[in-house]
C-alpha atoms as a PDB file:
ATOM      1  CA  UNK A   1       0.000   0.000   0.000  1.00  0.00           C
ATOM      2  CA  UNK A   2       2.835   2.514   0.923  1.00  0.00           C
ATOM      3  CA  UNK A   3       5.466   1.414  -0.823  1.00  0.00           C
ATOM      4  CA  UNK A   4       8.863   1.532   1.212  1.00  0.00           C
ATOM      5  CA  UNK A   5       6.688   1.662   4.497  1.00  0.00           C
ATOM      6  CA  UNK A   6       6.449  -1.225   7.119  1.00  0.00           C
ATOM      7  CA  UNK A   7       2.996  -1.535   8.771  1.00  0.00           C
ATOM      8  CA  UNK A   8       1.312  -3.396  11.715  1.00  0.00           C
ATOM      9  CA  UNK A   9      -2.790  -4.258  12.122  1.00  0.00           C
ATOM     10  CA  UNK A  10      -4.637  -5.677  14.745  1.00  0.00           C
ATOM     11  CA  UNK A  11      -6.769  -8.082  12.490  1.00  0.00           C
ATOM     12  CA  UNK A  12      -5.966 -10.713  14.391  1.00  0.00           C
ATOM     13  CA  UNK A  13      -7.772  -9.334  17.320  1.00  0.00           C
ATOM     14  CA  UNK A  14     -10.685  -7.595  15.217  1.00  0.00           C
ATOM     15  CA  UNK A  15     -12.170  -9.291  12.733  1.00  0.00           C
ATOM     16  CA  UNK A  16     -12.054  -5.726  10.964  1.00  0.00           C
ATOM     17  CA  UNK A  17      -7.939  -4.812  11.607  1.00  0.00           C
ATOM     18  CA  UNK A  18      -9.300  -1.286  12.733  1.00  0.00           C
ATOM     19  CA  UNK A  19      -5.873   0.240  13.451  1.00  0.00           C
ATOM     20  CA  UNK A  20      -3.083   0.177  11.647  1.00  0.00           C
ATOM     21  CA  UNK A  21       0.069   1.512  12.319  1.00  0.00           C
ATOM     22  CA  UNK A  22       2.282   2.436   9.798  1.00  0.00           C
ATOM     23  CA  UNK A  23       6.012   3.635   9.293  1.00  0.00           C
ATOM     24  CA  UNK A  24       9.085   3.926   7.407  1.00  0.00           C
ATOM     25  CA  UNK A  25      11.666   1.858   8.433  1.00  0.00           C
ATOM     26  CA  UNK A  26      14.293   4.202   7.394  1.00  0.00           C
ATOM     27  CA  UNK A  27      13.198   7.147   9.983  1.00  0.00           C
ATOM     28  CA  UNK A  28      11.653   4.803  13.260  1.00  0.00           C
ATOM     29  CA  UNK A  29      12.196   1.028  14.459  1.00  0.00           C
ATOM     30  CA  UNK A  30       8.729   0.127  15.843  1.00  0.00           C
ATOM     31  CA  UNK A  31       8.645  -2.799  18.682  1.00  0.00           C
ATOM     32  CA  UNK A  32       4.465  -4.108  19.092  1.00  0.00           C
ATOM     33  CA  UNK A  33       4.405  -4.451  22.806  1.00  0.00           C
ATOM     34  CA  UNK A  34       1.264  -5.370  23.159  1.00  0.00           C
ATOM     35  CA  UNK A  35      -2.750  -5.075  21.422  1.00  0.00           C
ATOM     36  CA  UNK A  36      -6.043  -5.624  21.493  1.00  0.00           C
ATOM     37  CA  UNK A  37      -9.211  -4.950  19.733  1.00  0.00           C
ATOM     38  CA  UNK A  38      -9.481  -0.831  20.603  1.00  0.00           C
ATOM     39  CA  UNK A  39      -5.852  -0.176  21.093  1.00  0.00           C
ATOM     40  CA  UNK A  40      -1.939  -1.121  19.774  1.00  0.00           C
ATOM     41  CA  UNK A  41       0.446  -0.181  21.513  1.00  0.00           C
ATOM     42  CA  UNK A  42       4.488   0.092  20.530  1.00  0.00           C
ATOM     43  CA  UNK A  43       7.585   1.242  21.167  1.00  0.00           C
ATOM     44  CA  UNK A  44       8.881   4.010  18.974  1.00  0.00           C
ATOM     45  CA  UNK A  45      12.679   4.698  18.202  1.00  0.00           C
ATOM     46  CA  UNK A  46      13.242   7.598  15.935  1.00  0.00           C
ATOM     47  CA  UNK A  47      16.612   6.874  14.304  1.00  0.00           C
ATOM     48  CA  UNK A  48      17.533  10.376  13.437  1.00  0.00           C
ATOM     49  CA  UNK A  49      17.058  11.370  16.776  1.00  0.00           C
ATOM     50  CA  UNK A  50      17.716   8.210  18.690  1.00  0.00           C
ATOM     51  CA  UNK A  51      15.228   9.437  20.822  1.00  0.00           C
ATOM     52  CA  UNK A  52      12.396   6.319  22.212  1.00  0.00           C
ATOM     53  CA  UNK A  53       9.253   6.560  23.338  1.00  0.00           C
ATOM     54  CA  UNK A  54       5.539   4.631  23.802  1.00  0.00           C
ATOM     55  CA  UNK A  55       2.718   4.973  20.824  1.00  0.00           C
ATOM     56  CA  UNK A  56      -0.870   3.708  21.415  1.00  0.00           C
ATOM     57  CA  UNK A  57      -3.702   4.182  18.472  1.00  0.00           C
ATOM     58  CA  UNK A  58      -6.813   4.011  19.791  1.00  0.00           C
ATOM     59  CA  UNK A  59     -10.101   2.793  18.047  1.00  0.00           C
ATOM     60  CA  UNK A  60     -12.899   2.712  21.211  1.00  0.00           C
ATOM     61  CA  UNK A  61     -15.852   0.572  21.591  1.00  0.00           C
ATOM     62  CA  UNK A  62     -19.026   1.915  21.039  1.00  0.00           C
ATOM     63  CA  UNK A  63     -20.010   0.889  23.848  1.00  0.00           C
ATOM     64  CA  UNK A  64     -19.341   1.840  27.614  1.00  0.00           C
ATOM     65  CA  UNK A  65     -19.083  -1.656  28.419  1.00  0.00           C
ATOM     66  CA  UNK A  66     -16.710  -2.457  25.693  1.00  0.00           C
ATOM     67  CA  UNK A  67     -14.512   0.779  26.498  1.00  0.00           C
ATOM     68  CA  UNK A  68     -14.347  -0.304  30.352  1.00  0.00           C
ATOM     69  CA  UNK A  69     -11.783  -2.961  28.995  1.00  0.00           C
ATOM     70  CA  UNK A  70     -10.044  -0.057  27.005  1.00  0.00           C
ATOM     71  CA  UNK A  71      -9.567   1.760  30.334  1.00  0.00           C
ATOM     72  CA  UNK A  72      -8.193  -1.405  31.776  1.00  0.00           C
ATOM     73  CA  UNK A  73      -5.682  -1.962  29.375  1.00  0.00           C
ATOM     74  CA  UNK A  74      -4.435   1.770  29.438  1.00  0.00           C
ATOM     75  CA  UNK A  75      -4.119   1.339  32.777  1.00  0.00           C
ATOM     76  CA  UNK A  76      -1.629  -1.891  32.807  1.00  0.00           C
ATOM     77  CA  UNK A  77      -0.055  -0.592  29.756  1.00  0.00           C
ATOM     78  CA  UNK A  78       0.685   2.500  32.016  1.00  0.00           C
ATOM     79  CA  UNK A  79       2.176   0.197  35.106  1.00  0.00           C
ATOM     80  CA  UNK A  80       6.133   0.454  35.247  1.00  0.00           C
ATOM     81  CA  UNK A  81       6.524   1.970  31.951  1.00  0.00           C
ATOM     82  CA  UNK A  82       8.681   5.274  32.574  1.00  0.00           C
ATOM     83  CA  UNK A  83       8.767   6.204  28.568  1.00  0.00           C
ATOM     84  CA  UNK A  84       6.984   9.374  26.853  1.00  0.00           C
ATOM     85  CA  UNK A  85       3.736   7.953  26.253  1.00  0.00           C
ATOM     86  CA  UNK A  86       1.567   9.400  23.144  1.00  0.00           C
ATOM     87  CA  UNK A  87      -2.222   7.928  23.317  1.00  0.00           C
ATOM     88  CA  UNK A  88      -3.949   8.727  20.179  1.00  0.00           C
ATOM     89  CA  UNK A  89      -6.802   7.849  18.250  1.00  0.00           C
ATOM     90  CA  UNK A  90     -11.036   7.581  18.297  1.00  0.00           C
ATOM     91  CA  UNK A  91     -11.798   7.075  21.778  1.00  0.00           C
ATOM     92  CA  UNK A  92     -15.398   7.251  20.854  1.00  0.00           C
ATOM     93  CA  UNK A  93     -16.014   9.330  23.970  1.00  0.00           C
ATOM     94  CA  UNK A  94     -14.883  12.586  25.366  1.00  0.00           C
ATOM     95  CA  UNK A  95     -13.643  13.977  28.657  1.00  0.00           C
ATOM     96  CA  UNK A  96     -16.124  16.416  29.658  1.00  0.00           C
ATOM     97  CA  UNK A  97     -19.405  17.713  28.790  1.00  0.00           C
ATOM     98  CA  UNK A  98     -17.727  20.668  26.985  1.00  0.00           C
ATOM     99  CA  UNK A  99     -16.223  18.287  23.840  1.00  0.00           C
ATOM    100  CA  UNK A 100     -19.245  16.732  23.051  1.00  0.00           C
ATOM    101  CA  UNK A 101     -20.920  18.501  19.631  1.00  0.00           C
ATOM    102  CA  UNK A 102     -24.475  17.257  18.428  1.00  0.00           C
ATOM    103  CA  UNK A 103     -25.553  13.712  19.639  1.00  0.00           C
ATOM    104  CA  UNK A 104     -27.541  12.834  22.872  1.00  0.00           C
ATOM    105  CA  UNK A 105     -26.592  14.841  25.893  1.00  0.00           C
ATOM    106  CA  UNK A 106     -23.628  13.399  28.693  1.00  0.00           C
ATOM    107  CA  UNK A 107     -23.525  13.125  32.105  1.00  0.00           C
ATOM    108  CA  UNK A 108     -20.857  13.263  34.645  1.00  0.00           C
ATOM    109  CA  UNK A 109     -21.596   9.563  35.477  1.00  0.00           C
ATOM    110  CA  UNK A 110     -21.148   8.600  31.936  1.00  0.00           C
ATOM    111  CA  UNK A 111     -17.380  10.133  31.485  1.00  0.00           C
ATOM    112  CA  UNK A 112     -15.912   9.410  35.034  1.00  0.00           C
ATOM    113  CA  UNK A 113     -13.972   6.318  33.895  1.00  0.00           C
ATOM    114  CA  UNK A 114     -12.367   7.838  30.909  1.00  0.00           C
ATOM    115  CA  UNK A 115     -11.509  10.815  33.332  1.00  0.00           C
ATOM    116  CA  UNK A 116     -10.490   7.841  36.201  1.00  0.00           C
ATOM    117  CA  UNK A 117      -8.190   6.139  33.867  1.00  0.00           C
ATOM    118  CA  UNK A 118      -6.162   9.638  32.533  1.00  0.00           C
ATOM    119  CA  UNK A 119      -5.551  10.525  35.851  1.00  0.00           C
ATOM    120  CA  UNK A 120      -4.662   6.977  37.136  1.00  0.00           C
ATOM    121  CA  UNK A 121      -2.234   7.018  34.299  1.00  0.00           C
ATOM    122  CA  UNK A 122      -0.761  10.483  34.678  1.00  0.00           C
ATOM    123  CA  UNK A 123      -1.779  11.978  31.098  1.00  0.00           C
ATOM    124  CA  UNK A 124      -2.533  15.230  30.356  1.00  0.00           C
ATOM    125  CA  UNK A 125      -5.220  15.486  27.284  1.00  0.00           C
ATOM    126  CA  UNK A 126      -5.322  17.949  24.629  1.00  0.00           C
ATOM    127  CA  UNK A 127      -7.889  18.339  22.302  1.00  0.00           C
ATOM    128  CA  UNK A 128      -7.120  18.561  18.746  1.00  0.00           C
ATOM    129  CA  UNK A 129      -9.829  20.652  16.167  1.00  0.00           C
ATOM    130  CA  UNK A 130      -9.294  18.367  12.530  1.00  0.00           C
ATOM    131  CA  UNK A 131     -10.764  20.845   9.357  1.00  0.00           C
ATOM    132  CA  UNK A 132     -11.029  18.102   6.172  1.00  0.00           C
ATOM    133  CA  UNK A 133     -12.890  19.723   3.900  1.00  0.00           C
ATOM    134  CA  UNK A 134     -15.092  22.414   5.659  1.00  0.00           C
ATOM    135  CA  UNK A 135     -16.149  19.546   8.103  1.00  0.00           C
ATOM    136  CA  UNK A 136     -14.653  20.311  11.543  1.00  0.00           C
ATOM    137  CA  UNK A 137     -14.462  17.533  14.045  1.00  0.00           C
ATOM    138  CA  UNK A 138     -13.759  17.930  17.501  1.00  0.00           C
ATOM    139  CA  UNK A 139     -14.056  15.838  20.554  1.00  0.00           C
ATOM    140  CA  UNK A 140     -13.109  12.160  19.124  1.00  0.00           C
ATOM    141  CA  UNK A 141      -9.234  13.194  18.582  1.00  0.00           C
ATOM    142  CA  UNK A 142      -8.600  13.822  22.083  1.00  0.00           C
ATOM    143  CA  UNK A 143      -5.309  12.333  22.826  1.00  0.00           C
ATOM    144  CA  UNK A 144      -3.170  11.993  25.894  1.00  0.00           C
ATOM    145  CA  UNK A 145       0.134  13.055  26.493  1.00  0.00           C
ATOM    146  CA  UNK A 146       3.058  11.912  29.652  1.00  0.00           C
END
């Protein structure tokens, strides 16, 4: 698909592959240390740089069920790991009331596990505005940041 790139998908735990990671080999060595369904997660060397640090793409459940396991993961991902960490992705939620655009109204109730498992793991979030083609989209790209 990209020629001259390596890339990494977590098919084998989706039936879909809904992340992929991908790279060029010549610019970063990438290290899968672990996955699941809503989340890959690898170590990063930049080459140039020689600098090394943590990567997780993030494709969230639907569901807050499904995205309680999500949280879970983050969490042990998070123990004894003293790298940067860069969390990325569709989280398919948001962090407070505030993010949310259109859609059925949130409660605190419903966003206190996502906020439980940022500060459990020591991230701070940013939110980032995406403009593709008029359309702006804000609140799904929140990504954290330690």
């Amino acid at each position: 698909m990209f020629p001259g790139w390596e890339y990494i998908t977590n098919l084998e735990h989706h039936y879909n592959g809904r992340i992929w990671v991908t790279w060029r080999p010549d610019y970063f060595q990438t290290i899968v240390v672990s996955m699941m369904d809503q989340a890959v997660t690898c170590e990063i060397l930049n080459i140039c740089g020689r600098t090394r640090f943590y990567l997780t793409m993030i494709y969230g459940h639907n569901s807050k069920k499904g995205r309680t396991v999500l949280w879970n993961y983050l969490s042990v991902t998070n123990q004894g790991q003293t790298l940067p960490w860069l969390i990325t992705g569709d989280f398919n939620y948001v962090l407070n009331q505030d993010n949310r655009i259109g859609g059925n109204p949130i409660t605190m109730g419903e966003i206190e596990d996502f906020n439980e498992c940022v500060v459990k793991c020591g991230l701070n979030s940013y939110i980032v505005e995406v403009d593709t083609h008029g359309v702006t989209s804000r609140g799904t790209t929140e990504f954290g940041l330690r």
